[in-house]
C-alpha atoms as a PDB file:
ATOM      1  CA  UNK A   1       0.000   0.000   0.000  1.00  0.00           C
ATOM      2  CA  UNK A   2       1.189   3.407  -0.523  1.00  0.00           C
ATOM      3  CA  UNK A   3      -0.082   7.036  -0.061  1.00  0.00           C
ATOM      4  CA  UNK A   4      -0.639   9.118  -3.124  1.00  0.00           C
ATOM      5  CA  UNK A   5       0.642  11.973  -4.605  1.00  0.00           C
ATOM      6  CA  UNK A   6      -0.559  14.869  -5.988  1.00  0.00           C
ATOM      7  CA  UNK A   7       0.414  13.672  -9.499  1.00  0.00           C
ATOM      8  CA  UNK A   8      -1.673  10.356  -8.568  1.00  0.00           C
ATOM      9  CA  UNK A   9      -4.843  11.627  -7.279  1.00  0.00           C
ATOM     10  CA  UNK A  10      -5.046  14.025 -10.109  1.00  0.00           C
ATOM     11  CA  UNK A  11      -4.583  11.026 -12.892  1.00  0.00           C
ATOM     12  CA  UNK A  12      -6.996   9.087 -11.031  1.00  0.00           C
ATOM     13  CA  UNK A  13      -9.519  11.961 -10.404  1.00  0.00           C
ATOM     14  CA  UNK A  14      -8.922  13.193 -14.097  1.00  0.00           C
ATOM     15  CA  UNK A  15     -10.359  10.219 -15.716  1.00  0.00           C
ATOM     16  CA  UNK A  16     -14.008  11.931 -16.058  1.00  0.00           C
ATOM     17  CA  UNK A  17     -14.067  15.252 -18.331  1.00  0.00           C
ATOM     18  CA  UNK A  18     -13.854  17.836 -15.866  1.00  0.00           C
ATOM     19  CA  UNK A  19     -17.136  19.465 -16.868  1.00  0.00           C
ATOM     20  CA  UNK A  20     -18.906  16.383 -16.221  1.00  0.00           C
ATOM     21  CA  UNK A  21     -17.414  16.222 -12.318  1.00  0.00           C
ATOM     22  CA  UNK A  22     -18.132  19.927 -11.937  1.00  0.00           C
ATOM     23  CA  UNK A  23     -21.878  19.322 -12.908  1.00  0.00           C
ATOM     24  CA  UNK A  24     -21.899  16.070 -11.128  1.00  0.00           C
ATOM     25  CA  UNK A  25     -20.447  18.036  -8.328  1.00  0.00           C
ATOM     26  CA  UNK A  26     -22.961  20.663  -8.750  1.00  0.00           C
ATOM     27  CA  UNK A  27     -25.709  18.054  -8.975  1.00  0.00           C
ATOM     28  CA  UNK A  28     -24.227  16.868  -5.559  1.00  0.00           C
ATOM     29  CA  UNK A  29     -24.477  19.780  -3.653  1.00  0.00           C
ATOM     30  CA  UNK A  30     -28.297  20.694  -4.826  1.00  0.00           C
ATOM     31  CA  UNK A  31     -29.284  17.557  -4.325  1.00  0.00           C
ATOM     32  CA  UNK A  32     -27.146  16.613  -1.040  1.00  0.00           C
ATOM     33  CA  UNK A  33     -30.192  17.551   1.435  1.00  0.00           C
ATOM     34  CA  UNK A  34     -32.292  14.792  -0.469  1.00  0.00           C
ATOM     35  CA  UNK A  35     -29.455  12.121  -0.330  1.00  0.00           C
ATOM     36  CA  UNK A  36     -28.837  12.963   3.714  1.00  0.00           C
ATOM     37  CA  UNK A  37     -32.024  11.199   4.232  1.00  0.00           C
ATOM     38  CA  UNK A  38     -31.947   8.327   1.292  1.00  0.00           C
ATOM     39  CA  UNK A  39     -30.964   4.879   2.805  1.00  0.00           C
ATOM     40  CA  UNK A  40     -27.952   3.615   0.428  1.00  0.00           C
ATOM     41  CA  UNK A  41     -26.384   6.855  -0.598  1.00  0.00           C
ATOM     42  CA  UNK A  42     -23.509   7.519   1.642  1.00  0.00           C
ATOM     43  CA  UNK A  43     -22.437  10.880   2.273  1.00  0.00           C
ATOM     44  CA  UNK A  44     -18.748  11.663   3.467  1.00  0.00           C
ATOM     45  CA  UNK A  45     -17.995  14.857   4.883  1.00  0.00           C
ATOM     46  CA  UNK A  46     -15.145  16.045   2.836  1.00  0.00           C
ATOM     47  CA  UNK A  47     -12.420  18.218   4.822  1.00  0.00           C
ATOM     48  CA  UNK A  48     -10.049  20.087   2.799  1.00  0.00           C
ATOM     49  CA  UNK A  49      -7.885  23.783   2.786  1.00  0.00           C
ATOM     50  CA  UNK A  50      -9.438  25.912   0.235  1.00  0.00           C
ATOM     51  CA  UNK A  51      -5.850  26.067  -1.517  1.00  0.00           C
ATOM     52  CA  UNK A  52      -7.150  22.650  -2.241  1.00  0.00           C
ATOM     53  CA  UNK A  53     -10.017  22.716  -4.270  1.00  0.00           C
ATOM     54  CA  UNK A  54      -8.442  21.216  -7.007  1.00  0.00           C
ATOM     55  CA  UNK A  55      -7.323  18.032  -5.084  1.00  0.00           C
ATOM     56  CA  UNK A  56     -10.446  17.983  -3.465  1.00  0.00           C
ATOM     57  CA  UNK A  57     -12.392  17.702  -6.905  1.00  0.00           C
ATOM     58  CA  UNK A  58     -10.213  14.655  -7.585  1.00  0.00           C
ATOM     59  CA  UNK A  59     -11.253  13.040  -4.138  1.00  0.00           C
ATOM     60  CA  UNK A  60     -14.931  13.848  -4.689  1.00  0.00           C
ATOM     61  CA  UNK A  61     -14.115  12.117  -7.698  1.00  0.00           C
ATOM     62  CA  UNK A  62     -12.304   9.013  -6.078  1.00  0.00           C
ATOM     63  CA  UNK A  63     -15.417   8.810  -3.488  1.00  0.00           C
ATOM     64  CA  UNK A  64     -17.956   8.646  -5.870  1.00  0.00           C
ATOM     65  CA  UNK A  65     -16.199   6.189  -7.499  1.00  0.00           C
ATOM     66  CA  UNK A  66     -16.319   3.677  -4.800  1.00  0.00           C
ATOM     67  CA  UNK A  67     -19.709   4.175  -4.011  1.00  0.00           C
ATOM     68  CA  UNK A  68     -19.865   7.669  -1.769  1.00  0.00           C
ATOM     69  CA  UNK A  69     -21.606  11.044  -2.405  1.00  0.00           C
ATOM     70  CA  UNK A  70     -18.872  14.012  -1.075  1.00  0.00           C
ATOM     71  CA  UNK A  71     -20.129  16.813   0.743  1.00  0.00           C
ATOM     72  CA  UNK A  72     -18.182  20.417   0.162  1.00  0.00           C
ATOM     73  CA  UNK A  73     -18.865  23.471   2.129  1.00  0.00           C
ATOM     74  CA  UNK A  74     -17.734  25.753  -1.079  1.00  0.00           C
ATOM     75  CA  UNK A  75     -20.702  23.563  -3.953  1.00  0.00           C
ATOM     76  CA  UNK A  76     -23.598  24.091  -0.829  1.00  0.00           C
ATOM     77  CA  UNK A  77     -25.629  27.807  -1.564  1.00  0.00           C
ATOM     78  CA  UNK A  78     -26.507  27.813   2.698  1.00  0.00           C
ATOM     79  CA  UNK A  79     -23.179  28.288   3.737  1.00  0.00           C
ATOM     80  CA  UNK A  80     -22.543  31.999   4.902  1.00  0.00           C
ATOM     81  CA  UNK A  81     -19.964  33.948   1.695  1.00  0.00           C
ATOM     82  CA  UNK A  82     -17.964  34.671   5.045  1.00  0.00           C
ATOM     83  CA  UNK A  83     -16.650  32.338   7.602  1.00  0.00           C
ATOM     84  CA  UNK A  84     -18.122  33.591  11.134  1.00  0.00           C
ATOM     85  CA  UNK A  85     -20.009  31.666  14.176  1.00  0.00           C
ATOM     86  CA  UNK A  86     -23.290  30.485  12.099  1.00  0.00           C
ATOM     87  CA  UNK A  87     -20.312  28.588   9.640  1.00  0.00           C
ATOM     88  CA  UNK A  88     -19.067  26.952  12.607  1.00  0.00           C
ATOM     89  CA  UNK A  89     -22.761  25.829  13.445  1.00  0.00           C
ATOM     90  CA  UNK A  90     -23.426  24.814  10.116  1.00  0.00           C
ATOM     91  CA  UNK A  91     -20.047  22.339   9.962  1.00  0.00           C
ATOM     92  CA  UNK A  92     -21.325  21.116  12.931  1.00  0.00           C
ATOM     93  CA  UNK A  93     -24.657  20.351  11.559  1.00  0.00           C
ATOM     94  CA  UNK A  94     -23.147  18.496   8.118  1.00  0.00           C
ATOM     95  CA  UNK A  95     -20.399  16.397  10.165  1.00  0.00           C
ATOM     96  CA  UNK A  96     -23.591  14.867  12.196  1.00  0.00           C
ATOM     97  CA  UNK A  97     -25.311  14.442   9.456  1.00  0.00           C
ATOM     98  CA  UNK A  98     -22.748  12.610   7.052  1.00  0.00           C
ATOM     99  CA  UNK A  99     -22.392   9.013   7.632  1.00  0.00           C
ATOM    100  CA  UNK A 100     -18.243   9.045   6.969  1.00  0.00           C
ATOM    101  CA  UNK A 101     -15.650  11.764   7.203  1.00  0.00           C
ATOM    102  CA  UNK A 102     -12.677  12.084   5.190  1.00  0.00           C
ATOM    103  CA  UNK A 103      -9.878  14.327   6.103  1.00  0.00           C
ATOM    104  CA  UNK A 104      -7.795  15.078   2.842  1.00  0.00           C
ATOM    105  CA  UNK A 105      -4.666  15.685   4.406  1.00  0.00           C
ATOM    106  CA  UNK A 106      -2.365  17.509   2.413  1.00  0.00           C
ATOM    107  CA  UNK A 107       0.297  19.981   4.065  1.00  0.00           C
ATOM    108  CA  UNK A 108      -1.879  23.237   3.375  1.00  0.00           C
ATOM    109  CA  UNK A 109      -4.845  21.228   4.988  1.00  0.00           C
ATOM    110  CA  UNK A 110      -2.938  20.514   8.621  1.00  0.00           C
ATOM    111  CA  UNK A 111      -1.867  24.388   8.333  1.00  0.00           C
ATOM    112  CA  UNK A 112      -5.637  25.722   8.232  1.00  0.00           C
ATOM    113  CA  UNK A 113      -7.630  26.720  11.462  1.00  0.00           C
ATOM    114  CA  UNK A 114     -10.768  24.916   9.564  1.00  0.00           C
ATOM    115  CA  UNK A 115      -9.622  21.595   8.897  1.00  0.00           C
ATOM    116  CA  UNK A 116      -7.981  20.634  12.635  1.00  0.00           C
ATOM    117  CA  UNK A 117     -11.187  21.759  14.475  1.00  0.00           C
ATOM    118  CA  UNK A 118     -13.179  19.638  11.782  1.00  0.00           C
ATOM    119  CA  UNK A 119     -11.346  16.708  12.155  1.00  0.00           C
ATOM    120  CA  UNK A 120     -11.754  17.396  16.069  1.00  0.00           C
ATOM    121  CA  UNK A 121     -15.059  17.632  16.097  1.00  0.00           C
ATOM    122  CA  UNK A 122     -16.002  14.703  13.612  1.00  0.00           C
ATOM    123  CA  UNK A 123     -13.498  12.848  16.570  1.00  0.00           C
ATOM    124  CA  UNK A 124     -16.095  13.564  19.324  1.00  0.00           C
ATOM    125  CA  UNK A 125     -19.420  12.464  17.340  1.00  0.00           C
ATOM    126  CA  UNK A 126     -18.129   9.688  14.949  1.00  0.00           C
ATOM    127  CA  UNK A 127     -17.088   6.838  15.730  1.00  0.00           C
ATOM    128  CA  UNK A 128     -13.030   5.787  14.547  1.00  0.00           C
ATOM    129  CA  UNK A 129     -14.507   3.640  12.276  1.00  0.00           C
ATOM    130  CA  UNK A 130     -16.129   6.528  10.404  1.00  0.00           C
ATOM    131  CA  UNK A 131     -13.389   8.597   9.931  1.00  0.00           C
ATOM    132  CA  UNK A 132     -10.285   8.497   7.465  1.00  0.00           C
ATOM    133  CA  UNK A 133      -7.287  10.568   6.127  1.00  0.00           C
ATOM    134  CA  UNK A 134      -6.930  10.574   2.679  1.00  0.00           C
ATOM    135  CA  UNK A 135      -3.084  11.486   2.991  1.00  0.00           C
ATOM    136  CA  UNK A 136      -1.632  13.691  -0.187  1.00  0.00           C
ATOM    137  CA  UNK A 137       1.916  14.429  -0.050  1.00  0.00           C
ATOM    138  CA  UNK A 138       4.872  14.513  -2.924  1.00  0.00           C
ATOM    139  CA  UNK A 139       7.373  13.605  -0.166  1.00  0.00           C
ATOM    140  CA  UNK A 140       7.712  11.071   2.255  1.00  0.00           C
ATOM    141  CA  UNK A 141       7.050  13.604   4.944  1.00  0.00           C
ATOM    142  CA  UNK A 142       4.849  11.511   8.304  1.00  0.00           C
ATOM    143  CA  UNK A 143       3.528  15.018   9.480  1.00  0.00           C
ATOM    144  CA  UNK A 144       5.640  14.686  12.683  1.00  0.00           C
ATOM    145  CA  UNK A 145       3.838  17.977  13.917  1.00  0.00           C
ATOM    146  CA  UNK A 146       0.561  16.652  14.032  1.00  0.00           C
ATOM    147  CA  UNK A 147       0.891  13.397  15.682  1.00  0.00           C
ATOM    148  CA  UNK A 148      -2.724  12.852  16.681  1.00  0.00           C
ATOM    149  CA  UNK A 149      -3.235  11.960  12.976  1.00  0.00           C
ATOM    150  CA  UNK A 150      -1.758   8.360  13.801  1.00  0.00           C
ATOM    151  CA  UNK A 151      -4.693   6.836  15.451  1.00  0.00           C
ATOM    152  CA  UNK A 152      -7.009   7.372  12.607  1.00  0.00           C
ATOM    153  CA  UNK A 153      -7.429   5.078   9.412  1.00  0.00           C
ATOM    154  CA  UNK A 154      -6.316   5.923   5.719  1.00  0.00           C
ATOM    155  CA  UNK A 155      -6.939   5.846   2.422  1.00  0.00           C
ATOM    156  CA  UNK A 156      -4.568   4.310   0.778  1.00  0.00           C
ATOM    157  CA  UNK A 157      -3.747   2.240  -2.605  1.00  0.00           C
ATOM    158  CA  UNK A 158      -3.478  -1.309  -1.988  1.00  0.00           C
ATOM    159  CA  UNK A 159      -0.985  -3.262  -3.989  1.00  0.00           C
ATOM    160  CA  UNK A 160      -3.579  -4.640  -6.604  1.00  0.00           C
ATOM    161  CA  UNK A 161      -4.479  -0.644  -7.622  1.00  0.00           C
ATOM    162  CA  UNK A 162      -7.693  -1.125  -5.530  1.00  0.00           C
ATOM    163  CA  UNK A 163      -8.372   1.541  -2.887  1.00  0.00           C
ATOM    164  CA  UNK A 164      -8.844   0.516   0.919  1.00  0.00           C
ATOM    165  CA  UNK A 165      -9.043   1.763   4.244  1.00  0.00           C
ATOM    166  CA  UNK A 166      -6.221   0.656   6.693  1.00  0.00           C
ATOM    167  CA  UNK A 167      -5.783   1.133  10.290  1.00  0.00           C
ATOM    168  CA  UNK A 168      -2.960   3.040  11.869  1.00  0.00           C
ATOM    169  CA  UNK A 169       0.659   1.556  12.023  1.00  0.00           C
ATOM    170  CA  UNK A 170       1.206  -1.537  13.606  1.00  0.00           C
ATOM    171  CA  UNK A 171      -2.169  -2.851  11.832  1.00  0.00           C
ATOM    172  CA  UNK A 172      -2.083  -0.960   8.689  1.00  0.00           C
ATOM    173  CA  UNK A 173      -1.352  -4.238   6.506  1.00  0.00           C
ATOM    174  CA  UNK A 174      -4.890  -5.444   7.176  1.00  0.00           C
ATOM    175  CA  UNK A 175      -7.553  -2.913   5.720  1.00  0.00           C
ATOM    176  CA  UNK A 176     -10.776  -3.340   4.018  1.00  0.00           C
ATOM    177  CA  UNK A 177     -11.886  -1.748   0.648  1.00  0.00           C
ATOM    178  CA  UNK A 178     -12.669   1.672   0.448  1.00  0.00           C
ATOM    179  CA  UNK A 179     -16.360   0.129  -1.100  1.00  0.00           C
ATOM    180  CA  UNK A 180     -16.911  -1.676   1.857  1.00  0.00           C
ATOM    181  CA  UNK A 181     -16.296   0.416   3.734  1.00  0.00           C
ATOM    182  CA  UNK A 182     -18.476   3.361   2.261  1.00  0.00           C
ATOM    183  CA  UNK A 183     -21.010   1.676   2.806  1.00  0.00           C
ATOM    184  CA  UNK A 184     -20.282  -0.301   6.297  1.00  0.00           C
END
């Protein structure tokens, strides 16, 4: 298994036209009140740095591909034009309400004020099991700064190409597929 780079995710999450995942993103977000209460459709809480909208399109892209429907504070028309207390509330609100989290960890991600206090809060009402890093690096930087990141699971690609989700180091040789578990 290895974690991907930049270069990677964008190959993978290039393979659609990229009008076709910015409507299909667009779709998403209109229709992402609807799919909150659809049994089946999985919604993952997408947390990302605005520097990395790019990236994230390619992990929306990724998610939907094994089965998930991302949710993006940035594609949702309720969230306030300027960060203040009632975008706090609403974060809140869609962390609850999404059935996985994803934490695209890329250096300019662990630097934001946003994404930490995300990933804190989806700690306190999800369970481990419904929370993952999707790590991004071009280095073979371990984020030695932000050690809390080592007790949650990752995204990773698995040795066949296949995507999975593997627990932290010692046990990070026996994960499941990122299908599975979507939609565990």
């Amino acid at each position: 298994m290895s974690i991907l780079t930049f270069g990677e995710l964008r190959r993978i999450g290039q393979e659609a036209p990229l009008e076709a995942r910015y409507n299909s993103l667009l779709k998403t977000a209109r229709l992402e009140k609807s799919a909150d209460q659809k049994p089946g459709n999985v919604l993952v809480f997408l947390s990302h740095s605005h520097t990395d909208n790019n990236t994230a399109h390619w992990a929306i892209n990724l998610i939907k591909r094994y089965g998930g429907n991302a949710w993006v504070d940035w594609l949702d028309p309720e969230m306030p034009s300027q960060t203040n207390a009632e975008t706090a509330t609403m974060l809140k609100r869609k962390i609850t309400s999404c059935q996985k989290f994803i934490l695209l960890a890329t250096p300019d991600a662990l630097q934001s004020r946003w994404v930490p206090w995300e990933l804190g809060y989806a700690d306190s009402v999800k369970t481990l099991d419904n929370v993952a890093l999707l790590p991004i690096r071009d280095d073979n930087y371990d984020y030695p700064e932000n050690e809390y990141l080592g007790i949650y699971k990752s995204i990773q690609q698995a040795e066949d190409g296949q995507f999975g989700v593997f627990p932290p180091p010692p046990n990070d040789e026996n994960g499941i597929s990122l299908k599975r578990w979507l939609t565990s």
